[in-house]
N, C-alpha and C. Protein backbone atom coordinates (compact mmCIF):
# COMPACT_ATOMS: atom_id res chain seq x y z
N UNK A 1 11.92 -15.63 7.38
CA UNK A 1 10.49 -15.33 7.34
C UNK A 1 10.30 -13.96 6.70
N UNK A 2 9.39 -14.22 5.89
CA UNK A 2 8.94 -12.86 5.18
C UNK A 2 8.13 -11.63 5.81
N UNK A 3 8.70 -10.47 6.23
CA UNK A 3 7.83 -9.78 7.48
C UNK A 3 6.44 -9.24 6.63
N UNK A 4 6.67 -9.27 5.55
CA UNK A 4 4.96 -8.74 4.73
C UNK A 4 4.70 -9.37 3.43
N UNK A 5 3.62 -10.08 3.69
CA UNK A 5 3.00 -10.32 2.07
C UNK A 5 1.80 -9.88 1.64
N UNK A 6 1.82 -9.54 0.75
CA UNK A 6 1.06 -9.13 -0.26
C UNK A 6 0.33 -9.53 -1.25
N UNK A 7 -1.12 -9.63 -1.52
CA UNK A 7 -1.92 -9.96 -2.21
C UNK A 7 -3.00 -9.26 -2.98
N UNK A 8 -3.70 -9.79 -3.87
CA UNK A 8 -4.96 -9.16 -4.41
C UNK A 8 -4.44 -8.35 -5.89
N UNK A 9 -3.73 -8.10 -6.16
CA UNK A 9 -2.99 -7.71 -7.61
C UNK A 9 -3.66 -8.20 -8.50
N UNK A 10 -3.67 -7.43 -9.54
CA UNK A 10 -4.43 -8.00 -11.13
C UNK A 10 -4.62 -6.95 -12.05
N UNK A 11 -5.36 -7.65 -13.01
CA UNK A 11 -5.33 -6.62 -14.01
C UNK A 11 -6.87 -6.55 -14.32
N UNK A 12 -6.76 -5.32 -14.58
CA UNK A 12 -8.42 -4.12 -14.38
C UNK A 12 -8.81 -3.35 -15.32
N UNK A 13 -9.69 -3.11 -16.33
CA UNK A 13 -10.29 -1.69 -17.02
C UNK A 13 -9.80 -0.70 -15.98
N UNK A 14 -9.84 0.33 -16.60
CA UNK A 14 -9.12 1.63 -16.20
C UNK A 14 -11.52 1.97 -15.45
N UNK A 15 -11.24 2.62 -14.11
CA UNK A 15 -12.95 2.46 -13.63
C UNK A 15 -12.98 1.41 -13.02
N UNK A 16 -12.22 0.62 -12.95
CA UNK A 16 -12.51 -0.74 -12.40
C UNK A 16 -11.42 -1.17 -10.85
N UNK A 17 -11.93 -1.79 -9.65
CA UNK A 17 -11.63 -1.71 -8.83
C UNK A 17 -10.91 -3.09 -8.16
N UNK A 18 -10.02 -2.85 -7.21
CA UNK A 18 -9.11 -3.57 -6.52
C UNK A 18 -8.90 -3.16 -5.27
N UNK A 19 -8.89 -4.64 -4.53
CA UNK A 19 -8.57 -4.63 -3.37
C UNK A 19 -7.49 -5.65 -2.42
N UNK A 20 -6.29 -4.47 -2.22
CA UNK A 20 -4.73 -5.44 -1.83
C UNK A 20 -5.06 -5.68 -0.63
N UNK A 21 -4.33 -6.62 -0.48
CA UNK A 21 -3.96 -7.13 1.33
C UNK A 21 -2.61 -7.53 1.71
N UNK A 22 -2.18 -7.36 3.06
CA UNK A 22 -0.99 -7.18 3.15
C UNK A 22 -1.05 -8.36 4.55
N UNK A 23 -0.41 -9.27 4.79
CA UNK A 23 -0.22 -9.93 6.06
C UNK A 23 0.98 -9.69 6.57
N UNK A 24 0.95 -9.64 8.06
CA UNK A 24 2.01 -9.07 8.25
C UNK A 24 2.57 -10.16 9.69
N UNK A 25 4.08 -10.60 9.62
CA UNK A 25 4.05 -11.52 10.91
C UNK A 25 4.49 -10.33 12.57
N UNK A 26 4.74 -11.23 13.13
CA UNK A 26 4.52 -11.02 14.79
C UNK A 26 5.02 -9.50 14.94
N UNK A 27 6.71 -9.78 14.55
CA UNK A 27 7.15 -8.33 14.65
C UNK A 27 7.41 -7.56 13.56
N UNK A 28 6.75 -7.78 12.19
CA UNK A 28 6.56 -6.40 11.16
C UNK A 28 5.64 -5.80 11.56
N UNK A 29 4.68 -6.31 12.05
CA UNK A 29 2.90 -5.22 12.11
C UNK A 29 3.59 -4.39 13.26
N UNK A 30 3.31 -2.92 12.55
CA UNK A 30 3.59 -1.91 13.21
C UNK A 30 2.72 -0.66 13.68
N UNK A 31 2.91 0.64 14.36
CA UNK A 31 2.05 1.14 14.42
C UNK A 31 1.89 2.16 13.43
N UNK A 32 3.08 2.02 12.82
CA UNK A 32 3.27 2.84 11.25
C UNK A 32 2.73 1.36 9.77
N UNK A 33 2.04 1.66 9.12
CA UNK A 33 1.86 0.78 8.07
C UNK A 33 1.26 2.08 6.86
N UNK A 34 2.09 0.99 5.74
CA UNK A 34 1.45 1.99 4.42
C UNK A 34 1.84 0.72 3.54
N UNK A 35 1.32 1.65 1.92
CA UNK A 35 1.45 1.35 0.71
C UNK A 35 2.12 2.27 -0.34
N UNK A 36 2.68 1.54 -0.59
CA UNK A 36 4.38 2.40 -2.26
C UNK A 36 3.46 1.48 -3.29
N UNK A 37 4.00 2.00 -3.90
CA UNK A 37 3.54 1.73 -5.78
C UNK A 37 5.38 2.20 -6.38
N UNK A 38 5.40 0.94 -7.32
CA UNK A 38 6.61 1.57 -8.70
C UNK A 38 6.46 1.08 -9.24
N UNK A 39 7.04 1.92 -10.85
CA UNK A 39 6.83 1.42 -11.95
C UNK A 39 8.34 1.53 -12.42
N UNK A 40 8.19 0.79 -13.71
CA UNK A 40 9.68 0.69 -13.87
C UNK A 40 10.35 1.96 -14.47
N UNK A 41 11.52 2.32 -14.13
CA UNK A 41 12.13 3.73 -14.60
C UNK A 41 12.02 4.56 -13.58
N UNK A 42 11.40 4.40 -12.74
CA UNK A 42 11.06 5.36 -11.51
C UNK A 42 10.77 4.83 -10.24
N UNK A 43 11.01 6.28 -9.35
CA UNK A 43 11.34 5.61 -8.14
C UNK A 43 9.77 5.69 -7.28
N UNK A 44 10.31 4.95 -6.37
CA UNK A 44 9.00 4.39 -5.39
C UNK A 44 8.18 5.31 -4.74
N UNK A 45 7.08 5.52 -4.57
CA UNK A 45 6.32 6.40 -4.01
C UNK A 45 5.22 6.17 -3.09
N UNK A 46 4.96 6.80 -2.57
CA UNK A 46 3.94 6.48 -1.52
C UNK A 46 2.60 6.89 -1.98
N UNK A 47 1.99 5.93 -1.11
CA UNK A 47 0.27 5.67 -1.97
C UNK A 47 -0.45 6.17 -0.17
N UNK A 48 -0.36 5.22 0.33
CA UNK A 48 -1.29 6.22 1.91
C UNK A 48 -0.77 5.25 2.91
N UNK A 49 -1.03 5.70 3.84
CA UNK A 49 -0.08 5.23 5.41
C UNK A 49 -1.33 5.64 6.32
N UNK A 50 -0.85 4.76 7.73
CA UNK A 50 -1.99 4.53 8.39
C UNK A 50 -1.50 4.31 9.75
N UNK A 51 -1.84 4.64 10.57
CA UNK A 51 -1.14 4.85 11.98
C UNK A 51 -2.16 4.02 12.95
N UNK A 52 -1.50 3.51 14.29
CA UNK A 52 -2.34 2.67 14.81
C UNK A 52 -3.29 3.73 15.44
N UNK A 53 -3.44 4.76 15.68
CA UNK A 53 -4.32 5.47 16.34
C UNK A 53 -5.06 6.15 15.05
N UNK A 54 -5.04 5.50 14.31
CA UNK A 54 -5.97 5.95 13.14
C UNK A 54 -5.88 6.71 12.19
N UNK A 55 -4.81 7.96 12.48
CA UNK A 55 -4.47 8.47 11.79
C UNK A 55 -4.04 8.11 10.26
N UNK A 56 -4.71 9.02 9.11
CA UNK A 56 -4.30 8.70 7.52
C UNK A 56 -3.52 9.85 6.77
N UNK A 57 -2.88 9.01 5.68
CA UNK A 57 -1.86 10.06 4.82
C UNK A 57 -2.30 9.67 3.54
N UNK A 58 -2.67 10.00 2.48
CA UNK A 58 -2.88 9.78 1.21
C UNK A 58 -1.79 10.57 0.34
N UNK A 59 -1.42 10.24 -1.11
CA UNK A 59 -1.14 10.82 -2.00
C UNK A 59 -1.99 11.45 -2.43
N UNK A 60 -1.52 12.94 -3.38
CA UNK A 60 -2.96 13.27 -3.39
C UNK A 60 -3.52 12.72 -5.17
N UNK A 61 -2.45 12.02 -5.97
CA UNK A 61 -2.82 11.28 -6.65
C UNK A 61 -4.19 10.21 -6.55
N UNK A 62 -4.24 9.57 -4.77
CA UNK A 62 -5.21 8.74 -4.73
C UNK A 62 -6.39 9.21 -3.74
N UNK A 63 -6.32 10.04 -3.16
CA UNK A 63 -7.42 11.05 -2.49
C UNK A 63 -8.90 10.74 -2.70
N UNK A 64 -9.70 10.03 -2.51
CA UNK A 64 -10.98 10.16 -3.03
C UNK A 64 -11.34 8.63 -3.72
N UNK A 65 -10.27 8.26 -4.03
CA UNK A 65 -10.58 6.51 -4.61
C UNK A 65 -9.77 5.38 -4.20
N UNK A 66 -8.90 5.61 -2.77
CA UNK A 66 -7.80 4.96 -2.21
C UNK A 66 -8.27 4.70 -1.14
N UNK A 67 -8.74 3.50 -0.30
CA UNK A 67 -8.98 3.95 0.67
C UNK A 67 -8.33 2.79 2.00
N UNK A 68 -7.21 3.32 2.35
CA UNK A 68 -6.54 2.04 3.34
C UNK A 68 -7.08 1.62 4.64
N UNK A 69 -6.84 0.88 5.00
CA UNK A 69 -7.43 0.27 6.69
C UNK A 69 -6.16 -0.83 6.99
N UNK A 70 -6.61 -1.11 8.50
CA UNK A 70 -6.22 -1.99 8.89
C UNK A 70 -7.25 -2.66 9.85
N UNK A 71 -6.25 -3.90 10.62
CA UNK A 71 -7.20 -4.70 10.99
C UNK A 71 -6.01 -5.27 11.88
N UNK A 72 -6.12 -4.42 13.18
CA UNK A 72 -5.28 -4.95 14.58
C UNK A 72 -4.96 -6.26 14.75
N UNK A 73 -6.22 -7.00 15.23
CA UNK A 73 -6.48 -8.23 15.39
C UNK A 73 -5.56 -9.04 14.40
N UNK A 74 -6.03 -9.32 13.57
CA UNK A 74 -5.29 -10.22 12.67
C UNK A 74 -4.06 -9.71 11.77
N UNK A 75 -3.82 -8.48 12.10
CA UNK A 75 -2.29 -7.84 11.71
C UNK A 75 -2.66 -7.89 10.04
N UNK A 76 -3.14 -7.37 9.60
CA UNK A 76 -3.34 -7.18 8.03
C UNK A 76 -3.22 -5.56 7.73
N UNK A 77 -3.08 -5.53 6.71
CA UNK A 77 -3.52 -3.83 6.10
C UNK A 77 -3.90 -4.49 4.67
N UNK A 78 -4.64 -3.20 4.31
CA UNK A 78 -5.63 -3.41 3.15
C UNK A 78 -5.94 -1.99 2.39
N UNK A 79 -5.62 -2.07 1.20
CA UNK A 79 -5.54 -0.55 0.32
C UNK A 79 -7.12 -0.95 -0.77
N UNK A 80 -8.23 -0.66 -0.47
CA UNK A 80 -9.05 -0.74 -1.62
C UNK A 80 -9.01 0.28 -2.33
N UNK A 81 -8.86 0.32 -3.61
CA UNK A 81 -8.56 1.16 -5.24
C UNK A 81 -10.24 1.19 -5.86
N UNK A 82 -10.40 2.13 -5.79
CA UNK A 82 -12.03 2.23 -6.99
C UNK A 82 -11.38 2.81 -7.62
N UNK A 83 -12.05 3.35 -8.94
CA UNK A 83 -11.99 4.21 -10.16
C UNK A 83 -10.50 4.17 -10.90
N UNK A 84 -10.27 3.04 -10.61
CA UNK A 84 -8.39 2.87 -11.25
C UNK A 84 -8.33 3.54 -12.55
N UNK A 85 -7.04 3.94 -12.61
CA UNK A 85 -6.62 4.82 -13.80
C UNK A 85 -5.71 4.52 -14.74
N UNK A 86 -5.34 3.87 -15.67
CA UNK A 86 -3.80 3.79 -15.89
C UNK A 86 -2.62 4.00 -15.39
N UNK A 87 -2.79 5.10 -15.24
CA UNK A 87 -1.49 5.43 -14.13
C UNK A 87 -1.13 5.19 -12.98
N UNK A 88 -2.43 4.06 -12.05
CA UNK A 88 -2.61 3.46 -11.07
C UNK A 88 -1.42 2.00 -11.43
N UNK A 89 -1.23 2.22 -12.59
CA UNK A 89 -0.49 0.67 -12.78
C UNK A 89 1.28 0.41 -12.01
N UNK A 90 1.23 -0.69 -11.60
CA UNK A 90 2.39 -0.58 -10.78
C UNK A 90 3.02 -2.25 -10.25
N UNK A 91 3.72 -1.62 -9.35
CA UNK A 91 4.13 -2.96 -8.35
C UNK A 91 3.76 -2.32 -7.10
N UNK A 92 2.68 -2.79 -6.38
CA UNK A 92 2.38 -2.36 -5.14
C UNK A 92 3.29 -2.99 -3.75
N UNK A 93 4.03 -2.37 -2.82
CA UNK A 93 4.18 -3.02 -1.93
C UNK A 93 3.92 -2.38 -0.80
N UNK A 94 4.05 -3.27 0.75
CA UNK A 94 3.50 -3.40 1.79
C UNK A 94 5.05 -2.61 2.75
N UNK A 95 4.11 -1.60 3.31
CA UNK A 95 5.65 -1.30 4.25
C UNK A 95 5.28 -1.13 5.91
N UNK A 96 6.57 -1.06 6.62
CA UNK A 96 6.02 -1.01 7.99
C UNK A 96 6.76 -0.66 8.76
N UNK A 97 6.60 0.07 9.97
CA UNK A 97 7.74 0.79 10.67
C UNK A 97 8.33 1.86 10.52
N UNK A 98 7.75 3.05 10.61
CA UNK A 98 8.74 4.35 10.35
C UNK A 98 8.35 5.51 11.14
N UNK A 99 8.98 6.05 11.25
CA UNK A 99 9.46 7.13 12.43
C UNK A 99 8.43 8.71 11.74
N UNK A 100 8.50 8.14 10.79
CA UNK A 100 8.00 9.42 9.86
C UNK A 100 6.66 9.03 8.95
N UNK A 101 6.16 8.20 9.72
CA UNK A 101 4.67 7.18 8.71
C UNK A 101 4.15 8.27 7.74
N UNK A 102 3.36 8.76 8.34
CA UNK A 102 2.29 10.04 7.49
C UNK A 102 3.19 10.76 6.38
N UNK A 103 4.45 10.57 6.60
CA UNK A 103 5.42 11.64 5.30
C UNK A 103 5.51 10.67 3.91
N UNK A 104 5.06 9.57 4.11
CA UNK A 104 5.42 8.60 3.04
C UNK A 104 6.64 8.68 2.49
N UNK A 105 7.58 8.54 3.38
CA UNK A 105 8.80 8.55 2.80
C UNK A 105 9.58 7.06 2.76
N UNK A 106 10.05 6.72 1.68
CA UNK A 106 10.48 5.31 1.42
C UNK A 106 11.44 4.95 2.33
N UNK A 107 12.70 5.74 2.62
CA UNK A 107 13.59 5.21 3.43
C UNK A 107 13.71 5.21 4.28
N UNK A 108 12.58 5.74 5.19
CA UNK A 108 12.31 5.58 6.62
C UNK A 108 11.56 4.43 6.44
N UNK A 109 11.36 3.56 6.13
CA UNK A 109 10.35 2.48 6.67
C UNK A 109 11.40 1.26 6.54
N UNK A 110 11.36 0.35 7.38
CA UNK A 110 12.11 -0.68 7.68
C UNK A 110 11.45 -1.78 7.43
N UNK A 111 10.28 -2.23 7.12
CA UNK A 111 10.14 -3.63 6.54
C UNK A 111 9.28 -3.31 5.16
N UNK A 112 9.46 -4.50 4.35
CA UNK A 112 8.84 -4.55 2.83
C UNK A 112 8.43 -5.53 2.53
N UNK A 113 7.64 -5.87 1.88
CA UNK A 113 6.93 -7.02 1.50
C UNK A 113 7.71 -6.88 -0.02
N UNK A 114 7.20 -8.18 -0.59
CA UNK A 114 7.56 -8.47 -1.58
C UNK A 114 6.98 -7.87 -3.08
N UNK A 115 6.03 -7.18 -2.75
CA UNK A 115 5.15 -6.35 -4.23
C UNK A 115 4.15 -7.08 -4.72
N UNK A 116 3.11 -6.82 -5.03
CA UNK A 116 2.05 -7.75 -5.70
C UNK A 116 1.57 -6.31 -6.89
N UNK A 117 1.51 -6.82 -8.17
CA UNK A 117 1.41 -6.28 -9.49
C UNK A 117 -0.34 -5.71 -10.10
N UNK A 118 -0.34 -4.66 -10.03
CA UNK A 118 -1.75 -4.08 -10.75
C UNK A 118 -1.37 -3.72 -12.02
N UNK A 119 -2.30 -3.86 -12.71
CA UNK A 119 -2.28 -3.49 -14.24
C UNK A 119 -3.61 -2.88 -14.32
N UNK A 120 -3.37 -1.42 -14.44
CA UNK A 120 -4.65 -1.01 -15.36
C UNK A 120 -4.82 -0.73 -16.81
N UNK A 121 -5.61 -1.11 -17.91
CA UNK A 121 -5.72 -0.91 -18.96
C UNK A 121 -7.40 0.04 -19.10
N UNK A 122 -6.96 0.84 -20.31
CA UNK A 122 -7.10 2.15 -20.46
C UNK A 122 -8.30 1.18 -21.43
């Protein structure tokens, strides 16, 4: 079983907006959840993280047009993107579980979804 999937990916004018979703089963949904972005040649980075007590972490790449949630109940997380940029372009994936949520650090997090693909054009 896949502990996270990922949806809502596509391709966008650069200004133009997206909104991912992440499902998550019984024991991935955690009280640590975020979103990584990579592109190819480079390594994975963190986009914003989200703590069950509410607490948020942004990049400050996405500060102001990123805006994550979740949704207890039905174990989802959800990254809506306004004002996409080119450089917003990526493989987005879904992460969960880490000791260190708010640091966005990749190798502390223990589950991954599979990536769902944004393309922004300029």
């Amino acid at each position: 079983q896949v502990p996270l999937v990922e949806s809502g990916g596509g391709s966008v004018q650069a200004g133009g907006s997206l909104r991912l979703s992440c499902a998550a089963s019984g024991y991935s949904y955690s009280a640590c959840m975020g979103w990584f972005r990579q592109v190819p040649g480079k390594e994975r980075e963190g986009v914003a993280a989200i703590m069950s007590d509410g607490r948020l972490s942004y990049a400050d790449s996405v500060k102001g047009r990123f805006t994550i949630s979740r949704d207890n109940a039905k174990k989802t997380l959800s990254l809506e993107m306004n004002s996409l940029k080119p450089e917003d372009t990526g493989m987005y994936y879904c992460a969960a579980d880490s000791r260190w949520c708010l640091l966005l650090l990749e190798n502390t997090y223990n589950y991954w979804g599979q990536g769902t693909q944004v393309t922004v054009s300029s």
